[in-house]
N, C-alpha and C. Protein backbone atom coordinates (compact mmCIF):
# COMPACT_ATOMS: atom_id res chain seq x y z
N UNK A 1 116.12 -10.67 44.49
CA UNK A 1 117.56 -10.80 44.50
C UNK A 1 118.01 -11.53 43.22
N UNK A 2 119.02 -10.93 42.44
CA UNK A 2 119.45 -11.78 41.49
C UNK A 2 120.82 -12.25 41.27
N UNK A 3 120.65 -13.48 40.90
CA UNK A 3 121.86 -14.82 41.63
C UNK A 3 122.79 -14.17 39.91
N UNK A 4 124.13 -15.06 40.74
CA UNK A 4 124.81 -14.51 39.05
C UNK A 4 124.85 -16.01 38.53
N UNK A 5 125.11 -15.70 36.75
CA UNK A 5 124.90 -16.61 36.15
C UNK A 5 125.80 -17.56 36.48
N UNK A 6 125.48 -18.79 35.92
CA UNK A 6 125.86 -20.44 36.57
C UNK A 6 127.23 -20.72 35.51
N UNK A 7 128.10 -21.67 35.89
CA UNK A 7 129.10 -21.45 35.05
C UNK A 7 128.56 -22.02 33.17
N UNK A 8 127.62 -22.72 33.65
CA UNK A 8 126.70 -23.44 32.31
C UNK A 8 126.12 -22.45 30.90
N UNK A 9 125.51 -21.37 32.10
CA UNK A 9 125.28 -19.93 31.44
C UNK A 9 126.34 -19.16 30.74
N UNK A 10 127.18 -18.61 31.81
CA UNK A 10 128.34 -18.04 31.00
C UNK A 10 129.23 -18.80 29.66
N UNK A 11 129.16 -19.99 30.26
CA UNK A 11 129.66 -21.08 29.08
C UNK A 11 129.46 -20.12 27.94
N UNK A 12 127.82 -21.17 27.70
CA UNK A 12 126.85 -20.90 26.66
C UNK A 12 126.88 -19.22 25.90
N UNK A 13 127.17 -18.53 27.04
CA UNK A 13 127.43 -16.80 26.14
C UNK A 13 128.59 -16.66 25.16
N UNK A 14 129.44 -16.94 26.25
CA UNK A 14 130.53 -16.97 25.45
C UNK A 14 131.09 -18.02 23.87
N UNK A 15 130.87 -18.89 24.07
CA UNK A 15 130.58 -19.64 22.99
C UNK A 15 130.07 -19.39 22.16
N UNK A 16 128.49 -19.17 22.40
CA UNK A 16 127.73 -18.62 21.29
C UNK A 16 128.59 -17.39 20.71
N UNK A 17 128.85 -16.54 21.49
CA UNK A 17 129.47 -15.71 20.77
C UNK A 17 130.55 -16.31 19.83
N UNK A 18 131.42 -16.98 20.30
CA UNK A 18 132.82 -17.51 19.05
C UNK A 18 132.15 -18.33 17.98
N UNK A 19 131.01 -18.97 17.93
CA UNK A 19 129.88 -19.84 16.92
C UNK A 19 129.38 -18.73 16.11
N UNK A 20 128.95 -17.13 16.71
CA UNK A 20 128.47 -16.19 15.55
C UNK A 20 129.60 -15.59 14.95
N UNK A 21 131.00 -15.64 15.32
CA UNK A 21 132.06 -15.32 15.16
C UNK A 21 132.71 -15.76 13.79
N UNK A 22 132.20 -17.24 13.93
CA UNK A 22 132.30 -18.05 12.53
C UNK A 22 131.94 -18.03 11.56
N UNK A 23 130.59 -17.50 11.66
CA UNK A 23 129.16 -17.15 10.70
C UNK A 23 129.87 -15.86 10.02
N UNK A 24 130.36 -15.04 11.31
CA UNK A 24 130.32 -13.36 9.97
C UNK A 24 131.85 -13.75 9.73
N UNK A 25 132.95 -14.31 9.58
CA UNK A 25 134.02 -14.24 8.61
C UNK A 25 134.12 -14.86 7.96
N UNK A 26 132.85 -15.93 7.60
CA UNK A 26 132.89 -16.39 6.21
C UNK A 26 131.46 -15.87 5.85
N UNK A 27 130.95 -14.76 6.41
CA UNK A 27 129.67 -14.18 5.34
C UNK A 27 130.35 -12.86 4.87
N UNK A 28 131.49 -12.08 5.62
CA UNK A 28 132.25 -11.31 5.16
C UNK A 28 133.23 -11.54 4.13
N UNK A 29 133.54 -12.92 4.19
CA UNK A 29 135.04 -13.63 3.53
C UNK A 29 136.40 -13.47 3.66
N UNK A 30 136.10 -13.18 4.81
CA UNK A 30 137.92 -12.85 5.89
C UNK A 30 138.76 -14.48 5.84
N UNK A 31 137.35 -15.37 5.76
CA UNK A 31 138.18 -16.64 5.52
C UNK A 31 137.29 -17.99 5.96
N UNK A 32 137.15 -19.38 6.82
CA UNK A 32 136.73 -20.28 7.04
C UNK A 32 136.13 -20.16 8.20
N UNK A 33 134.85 -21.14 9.13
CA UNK A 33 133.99 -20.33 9.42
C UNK A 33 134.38 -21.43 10.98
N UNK A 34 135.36 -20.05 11.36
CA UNK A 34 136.03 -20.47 12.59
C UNK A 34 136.16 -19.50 13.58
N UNK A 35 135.53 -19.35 14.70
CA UNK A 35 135.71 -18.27 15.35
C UNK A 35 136.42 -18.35 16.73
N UNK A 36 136.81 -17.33 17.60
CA UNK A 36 137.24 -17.78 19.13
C UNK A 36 136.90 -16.31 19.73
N UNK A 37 136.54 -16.25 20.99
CA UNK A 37 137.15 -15.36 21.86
C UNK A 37 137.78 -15.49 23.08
N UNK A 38 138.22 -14.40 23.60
CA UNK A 38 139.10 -14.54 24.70
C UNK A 38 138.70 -13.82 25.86
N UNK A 39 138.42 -14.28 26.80
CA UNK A 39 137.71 -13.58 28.22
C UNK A 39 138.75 -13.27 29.43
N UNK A 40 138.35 -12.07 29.96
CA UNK A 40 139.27 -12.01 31.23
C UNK A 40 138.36 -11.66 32.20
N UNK A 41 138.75 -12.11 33.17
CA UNK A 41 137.41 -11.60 34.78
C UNK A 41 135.71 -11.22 33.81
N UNK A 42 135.37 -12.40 33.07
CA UNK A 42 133.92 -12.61 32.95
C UNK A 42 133.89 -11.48 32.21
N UNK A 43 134.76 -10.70 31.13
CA UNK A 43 134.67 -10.01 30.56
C UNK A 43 135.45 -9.78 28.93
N UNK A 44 134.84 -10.08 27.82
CA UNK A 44 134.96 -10.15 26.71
C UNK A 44 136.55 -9.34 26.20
N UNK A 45 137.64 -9.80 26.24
CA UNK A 45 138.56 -9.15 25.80
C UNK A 45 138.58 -9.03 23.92
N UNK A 46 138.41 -10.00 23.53
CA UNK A 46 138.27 -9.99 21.70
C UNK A 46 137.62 -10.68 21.36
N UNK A 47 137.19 -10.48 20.08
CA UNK A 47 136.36 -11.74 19.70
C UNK A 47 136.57 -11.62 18.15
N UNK A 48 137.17 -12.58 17.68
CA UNK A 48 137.69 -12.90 16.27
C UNK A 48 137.20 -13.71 15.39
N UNK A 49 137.60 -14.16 14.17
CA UNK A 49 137.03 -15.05 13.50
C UNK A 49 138.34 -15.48 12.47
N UNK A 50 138.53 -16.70 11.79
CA UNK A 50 139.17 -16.62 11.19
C UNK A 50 139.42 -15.49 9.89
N UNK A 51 140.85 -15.31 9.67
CA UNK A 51 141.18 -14.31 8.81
C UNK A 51 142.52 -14.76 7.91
N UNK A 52 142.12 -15.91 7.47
CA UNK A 52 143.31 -16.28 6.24
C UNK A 52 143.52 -15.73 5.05
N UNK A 53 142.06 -15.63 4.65
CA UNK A 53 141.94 -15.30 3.05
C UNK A 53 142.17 -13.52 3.36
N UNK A 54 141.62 -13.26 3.96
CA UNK A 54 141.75 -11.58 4.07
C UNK A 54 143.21 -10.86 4.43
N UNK A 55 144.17 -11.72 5.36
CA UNK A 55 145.73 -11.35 5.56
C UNK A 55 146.00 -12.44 4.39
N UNK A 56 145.37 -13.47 3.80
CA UNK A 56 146.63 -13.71 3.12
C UNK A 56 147.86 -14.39 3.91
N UNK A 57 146.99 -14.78 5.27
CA UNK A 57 148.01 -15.52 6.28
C UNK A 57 147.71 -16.46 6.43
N UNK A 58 148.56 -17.84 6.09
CA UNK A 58 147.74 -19.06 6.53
C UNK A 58 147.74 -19.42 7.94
N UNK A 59 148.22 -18.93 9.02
CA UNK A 59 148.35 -19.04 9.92
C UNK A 59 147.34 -17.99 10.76
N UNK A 60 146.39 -17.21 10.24
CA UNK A 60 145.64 -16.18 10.91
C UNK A 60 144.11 -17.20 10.96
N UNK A 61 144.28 -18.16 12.11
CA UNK A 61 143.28 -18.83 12.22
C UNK A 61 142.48 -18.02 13.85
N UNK A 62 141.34 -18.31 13.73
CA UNK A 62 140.34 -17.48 14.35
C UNK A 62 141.43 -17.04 15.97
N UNK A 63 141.77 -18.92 16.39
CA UNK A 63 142.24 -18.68 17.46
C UNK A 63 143.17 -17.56 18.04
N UNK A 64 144.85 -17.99 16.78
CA UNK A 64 145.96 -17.01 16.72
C UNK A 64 145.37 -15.93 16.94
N UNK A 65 144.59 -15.53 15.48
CA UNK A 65 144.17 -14.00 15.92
C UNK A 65 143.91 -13.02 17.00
N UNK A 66 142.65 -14.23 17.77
CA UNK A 66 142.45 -14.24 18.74
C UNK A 66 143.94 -14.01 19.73
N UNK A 67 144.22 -14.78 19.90
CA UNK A 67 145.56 -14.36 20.81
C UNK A 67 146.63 -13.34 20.53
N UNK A 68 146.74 -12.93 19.72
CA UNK A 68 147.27 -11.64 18.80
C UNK A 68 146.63 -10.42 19.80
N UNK A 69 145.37 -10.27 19.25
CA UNK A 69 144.64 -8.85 19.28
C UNK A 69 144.16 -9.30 20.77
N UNK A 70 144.76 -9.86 21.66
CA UNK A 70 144.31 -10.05 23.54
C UNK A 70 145.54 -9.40 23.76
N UNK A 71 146.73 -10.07 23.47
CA UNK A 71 148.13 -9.63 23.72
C UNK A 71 148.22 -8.07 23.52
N UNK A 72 147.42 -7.67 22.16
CA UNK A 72 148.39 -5.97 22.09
C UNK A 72 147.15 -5.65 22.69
N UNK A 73 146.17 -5.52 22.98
CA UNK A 73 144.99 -4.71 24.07
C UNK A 73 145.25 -4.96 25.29
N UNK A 74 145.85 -5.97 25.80
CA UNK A 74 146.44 -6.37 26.92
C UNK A 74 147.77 -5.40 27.24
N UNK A 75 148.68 -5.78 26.63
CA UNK A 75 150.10 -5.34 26.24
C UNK A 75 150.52 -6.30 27.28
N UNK A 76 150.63 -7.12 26.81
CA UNK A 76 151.68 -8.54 27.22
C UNK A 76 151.25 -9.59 26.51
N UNK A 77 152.48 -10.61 26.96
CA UNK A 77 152.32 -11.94 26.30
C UNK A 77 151.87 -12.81 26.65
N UNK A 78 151.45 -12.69 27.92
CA UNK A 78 151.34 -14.18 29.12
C UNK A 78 149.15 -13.38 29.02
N UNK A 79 148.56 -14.69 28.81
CA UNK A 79 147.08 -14.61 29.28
C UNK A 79 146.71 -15.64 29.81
N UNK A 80 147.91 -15.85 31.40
CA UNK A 80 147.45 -16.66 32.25
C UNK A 80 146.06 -16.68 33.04
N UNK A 81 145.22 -15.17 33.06
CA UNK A 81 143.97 -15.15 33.69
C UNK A 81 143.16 -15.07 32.67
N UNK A 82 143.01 -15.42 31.81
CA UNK A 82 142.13 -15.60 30.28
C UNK A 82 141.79 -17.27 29.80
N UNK A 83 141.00 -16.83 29.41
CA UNK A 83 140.04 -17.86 28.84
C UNK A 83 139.75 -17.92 27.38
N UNK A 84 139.38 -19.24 26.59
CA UNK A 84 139.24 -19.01 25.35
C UNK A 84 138.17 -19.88 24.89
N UNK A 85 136.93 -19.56 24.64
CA UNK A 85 136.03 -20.22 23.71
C UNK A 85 136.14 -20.35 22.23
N UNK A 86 136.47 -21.04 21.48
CA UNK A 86 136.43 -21.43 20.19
C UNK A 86 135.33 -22.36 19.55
N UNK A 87 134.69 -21.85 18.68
CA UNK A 87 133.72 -22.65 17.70
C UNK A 87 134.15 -23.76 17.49
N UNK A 88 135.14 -24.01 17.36
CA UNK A 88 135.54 -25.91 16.99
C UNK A 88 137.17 -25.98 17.55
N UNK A 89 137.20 -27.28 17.57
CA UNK A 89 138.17 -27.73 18.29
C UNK A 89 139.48 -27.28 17.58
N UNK A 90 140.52 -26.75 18.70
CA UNK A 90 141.27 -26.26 17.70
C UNK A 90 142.56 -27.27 16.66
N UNK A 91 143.43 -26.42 16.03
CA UNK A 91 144.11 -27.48 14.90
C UNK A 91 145.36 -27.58 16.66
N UNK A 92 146.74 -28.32 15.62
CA UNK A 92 147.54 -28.35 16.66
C UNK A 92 149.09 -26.91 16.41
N UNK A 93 148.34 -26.31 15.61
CA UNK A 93 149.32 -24.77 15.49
C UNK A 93 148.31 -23.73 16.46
N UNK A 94 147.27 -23.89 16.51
CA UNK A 94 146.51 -23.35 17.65
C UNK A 94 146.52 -23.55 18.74
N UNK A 95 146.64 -24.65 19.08
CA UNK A 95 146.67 -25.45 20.38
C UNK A 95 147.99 -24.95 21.06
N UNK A 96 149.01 -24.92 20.03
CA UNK A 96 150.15 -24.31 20.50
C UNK A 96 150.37 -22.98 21.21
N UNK A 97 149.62 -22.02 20.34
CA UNK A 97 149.85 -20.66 20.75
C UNK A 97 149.06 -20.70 21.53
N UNK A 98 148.16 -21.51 21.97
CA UNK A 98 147.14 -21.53 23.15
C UNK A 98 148.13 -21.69 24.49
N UNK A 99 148.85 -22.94 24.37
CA UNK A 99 149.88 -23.39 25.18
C UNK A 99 150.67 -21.98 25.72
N UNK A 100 151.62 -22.00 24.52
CA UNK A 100 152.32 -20.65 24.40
C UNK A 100 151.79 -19.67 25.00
N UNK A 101 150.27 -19.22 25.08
CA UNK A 101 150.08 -17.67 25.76
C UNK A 101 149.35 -18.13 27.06
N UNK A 102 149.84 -19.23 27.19
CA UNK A 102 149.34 -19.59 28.93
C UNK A 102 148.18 -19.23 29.22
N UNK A 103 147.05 -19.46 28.07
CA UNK A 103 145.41 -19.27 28.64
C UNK A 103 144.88 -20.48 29.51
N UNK A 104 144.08 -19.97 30.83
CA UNK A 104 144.05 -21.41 31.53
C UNK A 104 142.79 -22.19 31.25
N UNK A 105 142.00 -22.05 30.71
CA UNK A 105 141.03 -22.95 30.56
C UNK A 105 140.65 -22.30 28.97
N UNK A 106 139.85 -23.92 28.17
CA UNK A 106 140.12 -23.79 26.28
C UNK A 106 138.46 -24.62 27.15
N UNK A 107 137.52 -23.84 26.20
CA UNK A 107 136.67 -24.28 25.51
C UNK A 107 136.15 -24.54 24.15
N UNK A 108 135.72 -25.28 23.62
CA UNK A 108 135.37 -25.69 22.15
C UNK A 108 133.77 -26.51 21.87
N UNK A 109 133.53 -25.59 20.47
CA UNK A 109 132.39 -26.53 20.30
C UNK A 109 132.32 -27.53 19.53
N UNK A 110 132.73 -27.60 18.29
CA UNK A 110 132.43 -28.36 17.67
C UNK A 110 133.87 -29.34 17.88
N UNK A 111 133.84 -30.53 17.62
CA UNK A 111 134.76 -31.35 17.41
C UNK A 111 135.49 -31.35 16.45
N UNK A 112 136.43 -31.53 16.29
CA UNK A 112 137.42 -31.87 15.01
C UNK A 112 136.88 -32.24 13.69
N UNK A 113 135.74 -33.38 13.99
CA UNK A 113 135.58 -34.27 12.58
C UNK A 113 134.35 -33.29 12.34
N UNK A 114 133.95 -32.45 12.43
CA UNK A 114 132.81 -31.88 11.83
C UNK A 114 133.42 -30.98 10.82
N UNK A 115 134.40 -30.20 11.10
CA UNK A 115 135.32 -29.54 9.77
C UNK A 115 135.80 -30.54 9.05
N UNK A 116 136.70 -31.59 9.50
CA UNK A 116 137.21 -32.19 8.44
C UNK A 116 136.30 -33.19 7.67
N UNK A 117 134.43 -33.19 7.94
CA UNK A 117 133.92 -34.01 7.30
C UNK A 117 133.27 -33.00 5.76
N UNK A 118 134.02 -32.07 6.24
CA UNK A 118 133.56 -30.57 4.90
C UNK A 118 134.42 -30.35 3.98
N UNK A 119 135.52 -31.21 4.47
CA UNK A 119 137.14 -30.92 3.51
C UNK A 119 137.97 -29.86 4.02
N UNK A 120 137.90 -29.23 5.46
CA UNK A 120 138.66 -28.62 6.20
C UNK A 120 139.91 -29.91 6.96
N UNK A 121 140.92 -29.05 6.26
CA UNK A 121 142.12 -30.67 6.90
C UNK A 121 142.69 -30.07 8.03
N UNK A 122 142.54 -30.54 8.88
CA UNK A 122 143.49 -30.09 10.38
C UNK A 122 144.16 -31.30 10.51
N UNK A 123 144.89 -30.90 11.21
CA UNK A 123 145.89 -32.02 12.06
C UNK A 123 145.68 -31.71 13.83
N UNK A 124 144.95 -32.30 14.63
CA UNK A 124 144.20 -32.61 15.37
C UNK A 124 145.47 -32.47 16.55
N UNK A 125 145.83 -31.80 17.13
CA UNK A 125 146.65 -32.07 18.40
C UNK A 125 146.28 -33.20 19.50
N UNK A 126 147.01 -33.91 19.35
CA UNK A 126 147.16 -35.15 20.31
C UNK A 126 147.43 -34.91 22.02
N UNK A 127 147.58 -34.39 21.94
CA UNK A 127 147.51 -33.22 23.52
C UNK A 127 146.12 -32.67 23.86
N UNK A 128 145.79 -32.55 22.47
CA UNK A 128 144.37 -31.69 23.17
C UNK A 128 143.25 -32.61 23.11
N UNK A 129 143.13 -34.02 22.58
CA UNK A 129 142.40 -35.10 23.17
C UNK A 129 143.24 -35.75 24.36
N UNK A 130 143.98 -35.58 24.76
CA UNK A 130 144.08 -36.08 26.22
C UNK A 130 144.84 -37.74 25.67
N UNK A 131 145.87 -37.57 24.73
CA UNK A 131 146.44 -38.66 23.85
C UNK A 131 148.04 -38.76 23.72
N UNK A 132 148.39 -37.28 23.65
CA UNK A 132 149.86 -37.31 23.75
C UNK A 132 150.52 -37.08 24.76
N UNK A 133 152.01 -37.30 24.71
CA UNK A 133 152.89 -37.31 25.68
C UNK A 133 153.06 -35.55 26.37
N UNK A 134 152.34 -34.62 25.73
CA UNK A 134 152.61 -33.17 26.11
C UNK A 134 151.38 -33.07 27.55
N UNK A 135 149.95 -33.89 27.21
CA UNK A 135 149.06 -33.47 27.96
C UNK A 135 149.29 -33.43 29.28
N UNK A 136 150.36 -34.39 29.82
CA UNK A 136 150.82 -34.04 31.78
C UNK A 136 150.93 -32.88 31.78
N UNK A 137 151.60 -32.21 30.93
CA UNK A 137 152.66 -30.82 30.86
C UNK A 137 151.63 -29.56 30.94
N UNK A 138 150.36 -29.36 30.32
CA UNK A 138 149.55 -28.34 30.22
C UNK A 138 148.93 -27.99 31.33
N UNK A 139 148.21 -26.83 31.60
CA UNK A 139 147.86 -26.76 32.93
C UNK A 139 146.51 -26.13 32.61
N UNK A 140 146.22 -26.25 31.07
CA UNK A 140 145.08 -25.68 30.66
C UNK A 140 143.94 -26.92 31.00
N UNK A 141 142.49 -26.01 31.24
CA UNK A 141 141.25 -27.01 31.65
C UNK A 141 140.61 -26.82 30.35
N UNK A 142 140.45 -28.12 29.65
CA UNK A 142 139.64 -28.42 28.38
C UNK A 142 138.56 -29.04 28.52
N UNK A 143 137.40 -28.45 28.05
CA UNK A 143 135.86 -28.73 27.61
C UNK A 143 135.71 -28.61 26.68
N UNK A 144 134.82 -29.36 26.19
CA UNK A 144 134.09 -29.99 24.85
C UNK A 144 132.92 -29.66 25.23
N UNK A 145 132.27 -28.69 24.79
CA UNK A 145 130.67 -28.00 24.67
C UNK A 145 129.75 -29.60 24.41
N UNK A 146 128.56 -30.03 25.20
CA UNK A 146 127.39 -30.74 25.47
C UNK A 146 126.56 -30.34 25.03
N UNK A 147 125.71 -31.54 24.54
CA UNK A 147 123.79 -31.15 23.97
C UNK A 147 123.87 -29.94 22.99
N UNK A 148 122.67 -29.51 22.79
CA UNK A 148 122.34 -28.26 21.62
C UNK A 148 123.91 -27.56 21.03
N UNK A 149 124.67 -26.94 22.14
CA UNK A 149 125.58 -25.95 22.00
C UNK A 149 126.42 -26.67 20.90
N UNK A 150 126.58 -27.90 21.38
CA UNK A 150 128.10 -28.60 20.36
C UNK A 150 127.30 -28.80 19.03
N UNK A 151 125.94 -29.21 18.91
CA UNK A 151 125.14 -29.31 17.70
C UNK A 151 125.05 -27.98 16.84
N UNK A 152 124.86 -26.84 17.34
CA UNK A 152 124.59 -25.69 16.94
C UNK A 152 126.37 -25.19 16.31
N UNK A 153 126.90 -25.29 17.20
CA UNK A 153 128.70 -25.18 16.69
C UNK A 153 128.97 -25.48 15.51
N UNK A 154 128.58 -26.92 15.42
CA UNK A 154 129.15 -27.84 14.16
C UNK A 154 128.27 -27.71 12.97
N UNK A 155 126.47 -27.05 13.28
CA UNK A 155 126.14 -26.42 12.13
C UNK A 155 126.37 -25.48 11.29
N UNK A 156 127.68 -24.80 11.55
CA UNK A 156 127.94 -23.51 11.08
C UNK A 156 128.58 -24.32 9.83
N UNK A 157 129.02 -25.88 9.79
CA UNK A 157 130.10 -26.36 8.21
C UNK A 157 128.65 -26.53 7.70
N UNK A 158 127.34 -26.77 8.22
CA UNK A 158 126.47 -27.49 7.10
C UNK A 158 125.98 -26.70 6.05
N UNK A 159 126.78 -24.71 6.79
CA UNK A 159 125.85 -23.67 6.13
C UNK A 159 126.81 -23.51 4.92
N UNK A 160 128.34 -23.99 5.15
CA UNK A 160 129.02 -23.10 3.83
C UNK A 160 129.32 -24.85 3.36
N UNK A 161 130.11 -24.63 1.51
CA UNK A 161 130.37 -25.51 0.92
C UNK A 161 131.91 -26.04 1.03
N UNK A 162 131.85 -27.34 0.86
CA UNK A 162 133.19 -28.09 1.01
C UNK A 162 134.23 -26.91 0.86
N UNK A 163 134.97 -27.01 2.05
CA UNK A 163 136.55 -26.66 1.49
C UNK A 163 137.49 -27.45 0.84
N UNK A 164 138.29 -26.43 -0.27
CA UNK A 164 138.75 -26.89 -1.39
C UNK A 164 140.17 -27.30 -0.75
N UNK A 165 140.69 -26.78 -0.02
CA UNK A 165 142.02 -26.65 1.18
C UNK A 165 142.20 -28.05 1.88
């Protein structure tokens, strides 16, 4: 008989996936080595990576994207039964459209200070450490990836060189 995977497992898939996500759009050069995807019923709706340098959008960060290309395969705006794993913690223009497209649970691997110890500058949403006056208001469930996974996340800045940004 075979049991289904543990929520620890699925974690770990999904994640890994938004961590290799990171790897190929800055080995492609779509842009910084940030990835996310977006899950619905235990099933992979997109999986993105950042894409600044390639739109030429400063705002086409792995996440957005991510929530972009769920919405038009979806065809709606609301991804209240969706989920989002992201390679690193997101900025607070991400966090937003996270808010904004009503995804209910945000996973992340790497922490904040592992990009910005590469010269990636975010501005860190204070909501999404559990710090500002917005966090009563969200109804999203936030995890911070444990052991190997969050180590393996945050190795993806040790592979490329300082950002100049």
């Amino acid at each position: 008989m075979e049991y289904p995977n543990t929520v620890q497992d699925r974690d770990e898939k999904f994640l890994t996936k938004a961590i290799e996500e990171a790897y190929k759009g800055v080995e492609c050069g779509h842009g910084r080595p940030f990835g996310a995807v977006i899950v619905c019923n235990d099933e992979v709706v997109v999986s993105c990576h950042n894409m600044v340098s390639k739109n030429k959008d400063p705002t086409a960060h792995a996440e957005t994207t991510a929530i972009r290309e769920a919405c038009n395969k979806l065809d709606r705006i609301e991804l209240s039964d969706c989920e989002m794993y992201a390679s690193c913690e997101p900025c607070s223009m991400c966090f937003g459209a996270i808010q904004l497209s009503r995804i209910k649970r945000l996973m992340y691997g790497a922490k904040a200070e592992a990009s910005i110890a590469k010269g990636y500058k975010a501005s860190i949403s204070n909501a999404l450490r559990g710090t500002g006056v917005y966090q009563t208001t969200t109804d999203i469930e936030i995890k911070q990836a444990d052991g190997n996974l969050a180590i393996i996340a945050e190795q993806v800045f040790e592979k490329f060189p300082k950002s100049s940004a």
